[in-house]
Protein backbone atom coordinates (compact mmCIF):
# COMPACT_ATOMS: atom_id res chain seq x y z
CA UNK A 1 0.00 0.00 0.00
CA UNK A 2 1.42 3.30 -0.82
CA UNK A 3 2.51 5.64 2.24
CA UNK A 4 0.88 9.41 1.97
CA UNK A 5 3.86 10.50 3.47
CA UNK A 6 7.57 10.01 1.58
CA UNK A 7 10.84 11.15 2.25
CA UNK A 8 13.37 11.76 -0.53
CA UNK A 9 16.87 12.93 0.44
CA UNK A 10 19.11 14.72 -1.73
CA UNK A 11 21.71 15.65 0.36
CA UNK A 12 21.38 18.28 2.75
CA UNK A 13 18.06 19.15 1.06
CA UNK A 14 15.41 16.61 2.31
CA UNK A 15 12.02 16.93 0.27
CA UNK A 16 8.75 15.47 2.09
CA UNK A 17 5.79 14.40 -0.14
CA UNK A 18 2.20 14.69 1.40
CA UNK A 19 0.53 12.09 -1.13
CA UNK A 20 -2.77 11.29 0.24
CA UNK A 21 -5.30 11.03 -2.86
CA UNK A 22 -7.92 12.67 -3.21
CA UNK A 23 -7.02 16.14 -1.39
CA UNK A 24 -3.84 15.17 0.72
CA UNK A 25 -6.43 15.11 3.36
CA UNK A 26 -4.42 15.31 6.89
CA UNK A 27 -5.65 12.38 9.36
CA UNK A 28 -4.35 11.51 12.47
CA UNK A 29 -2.32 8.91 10.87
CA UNK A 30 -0.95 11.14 8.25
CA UNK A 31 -0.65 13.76 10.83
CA UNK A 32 2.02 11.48 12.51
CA UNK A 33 3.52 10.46 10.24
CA UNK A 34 4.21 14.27 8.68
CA UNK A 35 5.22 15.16 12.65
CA UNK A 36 7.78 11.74 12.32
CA UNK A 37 9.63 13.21 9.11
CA UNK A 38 9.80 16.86 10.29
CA UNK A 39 11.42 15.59 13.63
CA UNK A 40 13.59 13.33 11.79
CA UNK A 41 14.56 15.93 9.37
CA UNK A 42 15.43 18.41 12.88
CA UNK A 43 17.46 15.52 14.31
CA UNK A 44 19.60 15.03 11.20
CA UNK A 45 22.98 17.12 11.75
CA UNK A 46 23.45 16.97 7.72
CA UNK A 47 19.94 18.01 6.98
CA UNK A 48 19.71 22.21 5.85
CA UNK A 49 16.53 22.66 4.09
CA UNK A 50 13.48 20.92 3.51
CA UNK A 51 10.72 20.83 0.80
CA UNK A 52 7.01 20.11 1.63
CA UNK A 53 4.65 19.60 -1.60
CA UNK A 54 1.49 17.84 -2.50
CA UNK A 55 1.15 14.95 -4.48
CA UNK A 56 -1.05 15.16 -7.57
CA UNK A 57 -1.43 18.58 -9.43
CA UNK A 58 -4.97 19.65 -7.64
CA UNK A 59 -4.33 20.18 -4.24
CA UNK A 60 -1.46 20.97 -1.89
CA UNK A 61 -3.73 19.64 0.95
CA UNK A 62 -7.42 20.22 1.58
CA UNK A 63 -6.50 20.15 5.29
CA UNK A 64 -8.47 18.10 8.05
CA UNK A 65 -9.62 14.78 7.28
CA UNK A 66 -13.19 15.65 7.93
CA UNK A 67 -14.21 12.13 7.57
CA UNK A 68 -12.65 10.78 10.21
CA UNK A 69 -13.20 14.20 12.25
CA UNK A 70 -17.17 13.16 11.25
CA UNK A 71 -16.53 9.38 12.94
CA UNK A 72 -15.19 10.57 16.01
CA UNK A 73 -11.87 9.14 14.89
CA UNK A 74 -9.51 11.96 16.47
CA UNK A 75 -9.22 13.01 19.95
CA UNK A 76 -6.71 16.25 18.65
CA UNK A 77 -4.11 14.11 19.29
CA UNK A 78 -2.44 14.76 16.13
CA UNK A 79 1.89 13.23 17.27
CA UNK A 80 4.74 15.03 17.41
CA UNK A 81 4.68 18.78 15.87
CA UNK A 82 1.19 19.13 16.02
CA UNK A 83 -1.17 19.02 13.38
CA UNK A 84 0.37 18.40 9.95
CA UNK A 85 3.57 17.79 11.71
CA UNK A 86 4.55 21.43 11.13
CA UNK A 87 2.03 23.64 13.03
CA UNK A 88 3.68 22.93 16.63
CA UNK A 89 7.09 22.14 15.88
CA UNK A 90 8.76 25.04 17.53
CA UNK A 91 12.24 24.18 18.08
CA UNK A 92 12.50 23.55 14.19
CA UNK A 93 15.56 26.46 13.67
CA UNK A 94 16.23 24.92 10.21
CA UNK A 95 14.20 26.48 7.37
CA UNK A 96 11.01 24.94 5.28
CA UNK A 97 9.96 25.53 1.98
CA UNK A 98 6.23 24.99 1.36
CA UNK A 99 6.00 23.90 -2.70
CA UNK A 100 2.25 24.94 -3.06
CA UNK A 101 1.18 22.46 -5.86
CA UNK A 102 -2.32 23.73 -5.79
CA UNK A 103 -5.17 24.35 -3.32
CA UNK A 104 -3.95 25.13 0.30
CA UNK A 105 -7.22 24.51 2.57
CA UNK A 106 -7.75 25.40 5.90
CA UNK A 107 -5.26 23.12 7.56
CA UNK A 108 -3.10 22.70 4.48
CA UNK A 109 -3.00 26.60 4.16
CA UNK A 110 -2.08 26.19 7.78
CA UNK A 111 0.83 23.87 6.88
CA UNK A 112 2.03 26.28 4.29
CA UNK A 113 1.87 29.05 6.90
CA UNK A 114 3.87 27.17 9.28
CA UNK A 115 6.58 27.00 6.55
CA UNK A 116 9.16 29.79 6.20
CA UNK A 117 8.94 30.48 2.17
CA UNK A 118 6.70 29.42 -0.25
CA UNK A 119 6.48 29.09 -3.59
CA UNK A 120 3.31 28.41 -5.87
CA UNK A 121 1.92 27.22 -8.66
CA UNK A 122 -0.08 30.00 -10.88
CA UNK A 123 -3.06 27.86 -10.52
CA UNK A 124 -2.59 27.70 -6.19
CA UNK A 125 -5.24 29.28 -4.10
CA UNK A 126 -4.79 29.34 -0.31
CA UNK A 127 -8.25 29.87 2.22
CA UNK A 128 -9.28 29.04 5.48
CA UNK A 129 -13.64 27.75 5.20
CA UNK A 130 -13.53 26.85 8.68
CA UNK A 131 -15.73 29.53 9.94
CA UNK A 132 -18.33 28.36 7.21
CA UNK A 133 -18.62 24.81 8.76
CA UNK A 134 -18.70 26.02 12.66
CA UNK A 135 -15.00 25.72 13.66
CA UNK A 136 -11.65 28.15 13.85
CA UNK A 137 -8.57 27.77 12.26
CA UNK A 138 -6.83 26.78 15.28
CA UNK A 139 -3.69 24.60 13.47
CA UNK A 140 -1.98 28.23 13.56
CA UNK A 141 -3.94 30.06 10.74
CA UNK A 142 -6.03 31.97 13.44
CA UNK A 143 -2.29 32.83 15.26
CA UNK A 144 -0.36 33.13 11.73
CA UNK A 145 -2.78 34.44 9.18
CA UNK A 146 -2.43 38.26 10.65
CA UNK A 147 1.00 38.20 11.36
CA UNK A 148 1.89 37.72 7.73
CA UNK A 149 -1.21 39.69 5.71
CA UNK A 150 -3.24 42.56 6.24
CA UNK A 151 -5.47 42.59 9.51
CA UNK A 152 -8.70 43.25 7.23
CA UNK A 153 -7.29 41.09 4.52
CA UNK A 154 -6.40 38.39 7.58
CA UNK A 155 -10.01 38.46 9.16
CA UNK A 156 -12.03 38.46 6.08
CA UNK A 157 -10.56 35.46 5.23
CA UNK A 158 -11.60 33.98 8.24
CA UNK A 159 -14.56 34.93 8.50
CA UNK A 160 -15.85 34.37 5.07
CA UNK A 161 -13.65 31.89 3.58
CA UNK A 162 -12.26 33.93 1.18
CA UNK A 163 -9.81 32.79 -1.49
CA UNK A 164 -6.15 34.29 -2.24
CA UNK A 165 -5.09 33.61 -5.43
CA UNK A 166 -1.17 33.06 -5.64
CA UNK A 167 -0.91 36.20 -7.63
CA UNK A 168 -2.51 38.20 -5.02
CA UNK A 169 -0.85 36.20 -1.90
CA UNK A 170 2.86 37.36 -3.75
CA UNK A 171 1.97 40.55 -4.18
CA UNK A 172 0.64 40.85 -0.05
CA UNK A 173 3.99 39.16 0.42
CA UNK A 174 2.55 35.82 1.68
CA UNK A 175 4.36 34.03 -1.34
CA UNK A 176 8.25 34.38 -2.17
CA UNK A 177 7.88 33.49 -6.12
CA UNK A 178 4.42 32.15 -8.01
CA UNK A 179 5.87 29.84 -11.26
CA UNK A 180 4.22 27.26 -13.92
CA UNK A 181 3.32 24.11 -12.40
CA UNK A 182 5.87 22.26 -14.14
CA UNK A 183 8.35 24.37 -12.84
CA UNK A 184 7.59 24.15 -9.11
CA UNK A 185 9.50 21.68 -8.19
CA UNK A 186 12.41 23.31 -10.00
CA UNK A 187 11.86 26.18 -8.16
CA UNK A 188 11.84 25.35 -4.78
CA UNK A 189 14.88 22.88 -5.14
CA UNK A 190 16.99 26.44 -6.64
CA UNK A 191 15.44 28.18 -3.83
CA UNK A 192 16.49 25.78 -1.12
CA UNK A 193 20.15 25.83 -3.04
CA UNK A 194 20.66 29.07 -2.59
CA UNK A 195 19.64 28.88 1.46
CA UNK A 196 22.21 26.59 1.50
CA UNK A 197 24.86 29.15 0.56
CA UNK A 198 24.66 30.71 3.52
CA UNK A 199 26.06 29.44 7.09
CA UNK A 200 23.66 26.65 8.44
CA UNK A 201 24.75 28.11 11.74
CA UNK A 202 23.44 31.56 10.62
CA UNK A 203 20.18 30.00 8.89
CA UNK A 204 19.00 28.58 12.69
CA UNK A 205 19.88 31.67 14.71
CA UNK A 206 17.61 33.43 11.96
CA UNK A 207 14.88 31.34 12.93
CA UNK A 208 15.46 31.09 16.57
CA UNK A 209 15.81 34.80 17.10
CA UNK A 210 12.88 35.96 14.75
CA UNK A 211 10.38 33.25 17.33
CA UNK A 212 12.21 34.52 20.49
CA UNK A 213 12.00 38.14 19.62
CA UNK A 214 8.70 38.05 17.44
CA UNK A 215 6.39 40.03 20.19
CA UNK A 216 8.74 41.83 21.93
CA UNK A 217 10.16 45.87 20.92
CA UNK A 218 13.07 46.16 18.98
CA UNK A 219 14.53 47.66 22.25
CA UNK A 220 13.95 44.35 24.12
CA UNK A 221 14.66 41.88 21.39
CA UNK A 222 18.17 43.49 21.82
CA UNK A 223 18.18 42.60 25.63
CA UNK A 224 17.22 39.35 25.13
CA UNK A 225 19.80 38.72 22.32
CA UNK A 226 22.26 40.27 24.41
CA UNK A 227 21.73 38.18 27.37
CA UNK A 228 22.68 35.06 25.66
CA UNK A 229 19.19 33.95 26.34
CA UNK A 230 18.44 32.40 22.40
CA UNK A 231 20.78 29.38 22.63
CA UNK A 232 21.08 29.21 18.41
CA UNK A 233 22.69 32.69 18.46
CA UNK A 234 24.66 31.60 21.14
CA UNK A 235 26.06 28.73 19.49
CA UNK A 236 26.70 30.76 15.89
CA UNK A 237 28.88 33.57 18.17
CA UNK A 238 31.11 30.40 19.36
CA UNK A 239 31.36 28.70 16.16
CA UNK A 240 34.19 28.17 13.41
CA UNK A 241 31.82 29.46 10.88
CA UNK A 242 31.32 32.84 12.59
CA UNK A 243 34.78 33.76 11.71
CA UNK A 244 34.74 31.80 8.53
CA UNK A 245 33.16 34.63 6.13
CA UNK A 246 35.12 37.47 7.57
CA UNK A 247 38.20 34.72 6.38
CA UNK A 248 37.12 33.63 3.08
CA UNK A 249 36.35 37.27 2.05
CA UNK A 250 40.21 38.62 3.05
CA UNK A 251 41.40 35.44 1.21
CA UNK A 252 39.54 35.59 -1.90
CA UNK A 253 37.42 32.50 -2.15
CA UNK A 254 34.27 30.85 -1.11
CA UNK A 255 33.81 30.24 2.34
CA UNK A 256 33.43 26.56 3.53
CA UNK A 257 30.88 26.00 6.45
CA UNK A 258 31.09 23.33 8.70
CA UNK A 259 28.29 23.74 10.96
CA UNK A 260 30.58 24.38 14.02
């Protein structure tokens, strides 16, 4: 039987395949199994940048398995990362490309959004219907959605369900690049080459210091940097590769990062 969730590794680049016909509906099971890759992917010291995607070429993910939500067969109990793997995983300081393949619904918009870049297809539209059938977007959308759009572009597409096309999400800077579908794939992988250009070191304190300092001033994200409270900037000011640019640049070539 085929497995909705695959792994493919291409080096540091590891690209994970929701493939869950239909809709890449998300069940508890598939749910897991996303959480089990994403940790595996954090736990890997040789692992830089992944790729989520869709299979198929109509939907990214429709989102909840309402099916089994309409059997009583989940308790919320959705394994490690939360729902779709993703939503939860917050010490993930490495960085995720969402490859939108198509329709992102509710909870697979809510994957997408728990992803650091995304790219599209032209075809992609992302919206969140749960309002429309009595519930919340409460996989992160409800958290996310205004963070990264327009307040009254965030809430009326909660409330009413409305669709972003991948045209408009780009141009509210919710996308990174919108590109033929036979060219998504492409994209992403030349994307998540040139993240891996820069320091891996760098990448995670990025990451780690964007969360830490998200709701705080400017005035106090400095404090807390300063205080050596954000262990992934901690660990980049003690490494080899902190010194490594400064290096490369006086000696005229490439820099070579190690991770250390």
């Amino acid at each position: 039987m085929p497995q909705p969730v695959r792994i493919e590794k291409n080096g540091a680049i590891w690209e994970v395949t929701l493939d869950n016909p239909k809709a890449n509906a998300i069940s508890t099971a598939v749910s897991t199994a996303l959480g089990e890759a994403f940790v595996a992917f954090r736990d890997e010291p040789q692992a830089r940048v992944a790729i989520v995607t869709g299979g198929g070429d109509r939907f990214f993910s429709a989102g909840w398995d309402l099916k089994e939500a309409a059997t009583g067969g989940t308790d919320g109990g959705y394994g490690p990362g939360g729902f779709a793997g993703l939503t939860e995983l917050f010490d993930l300081d490495k960085p995720v490309i969402a490859a939108v393949n198509g329709l992102a619904v509710g909870g697979g918009f809510e994957l997408a959004l728990a992803a650091d870049l995304i790219v599209a297809v032209e075809s992609a539209e992302f919206f969140l219907p749960e309002a429309t059938i009595g519930l919340i977007a409460n996989a992160g959308g409800v958290l996310r959605l205004p963070r990264r759009l327009p307040r009254a572009v965030a809430i009326e597409m909660m409330l009413t369900g409305r669709r972003l096309s991948a045209r408009e999400a780009m141009a509210l800077g919710l996308v990174n690049q919108v590109v033929p579908a036979d060219g998504l794939m492409a994209a992403a992988r030349a994307l998540a080459a040139r993240v891996l250009a820069s320091a891996p070191l760098s990448a995670q304190a990025i990451k780690a210091v964007m969360r830490a300092t998200e709701a705080l001033s400017v005035e106090d994200g400095y404090r807390l940097m300063e205080s050596g409270g954000i262990p992934a900037y901690e660990r980049l000011r003690r490494s080899e590769d902190y010194f490594e640019g400064a290096r490369a640049f006086a000696e005229k070539r490439a820099p070579v990062w190690r991770g250390r």
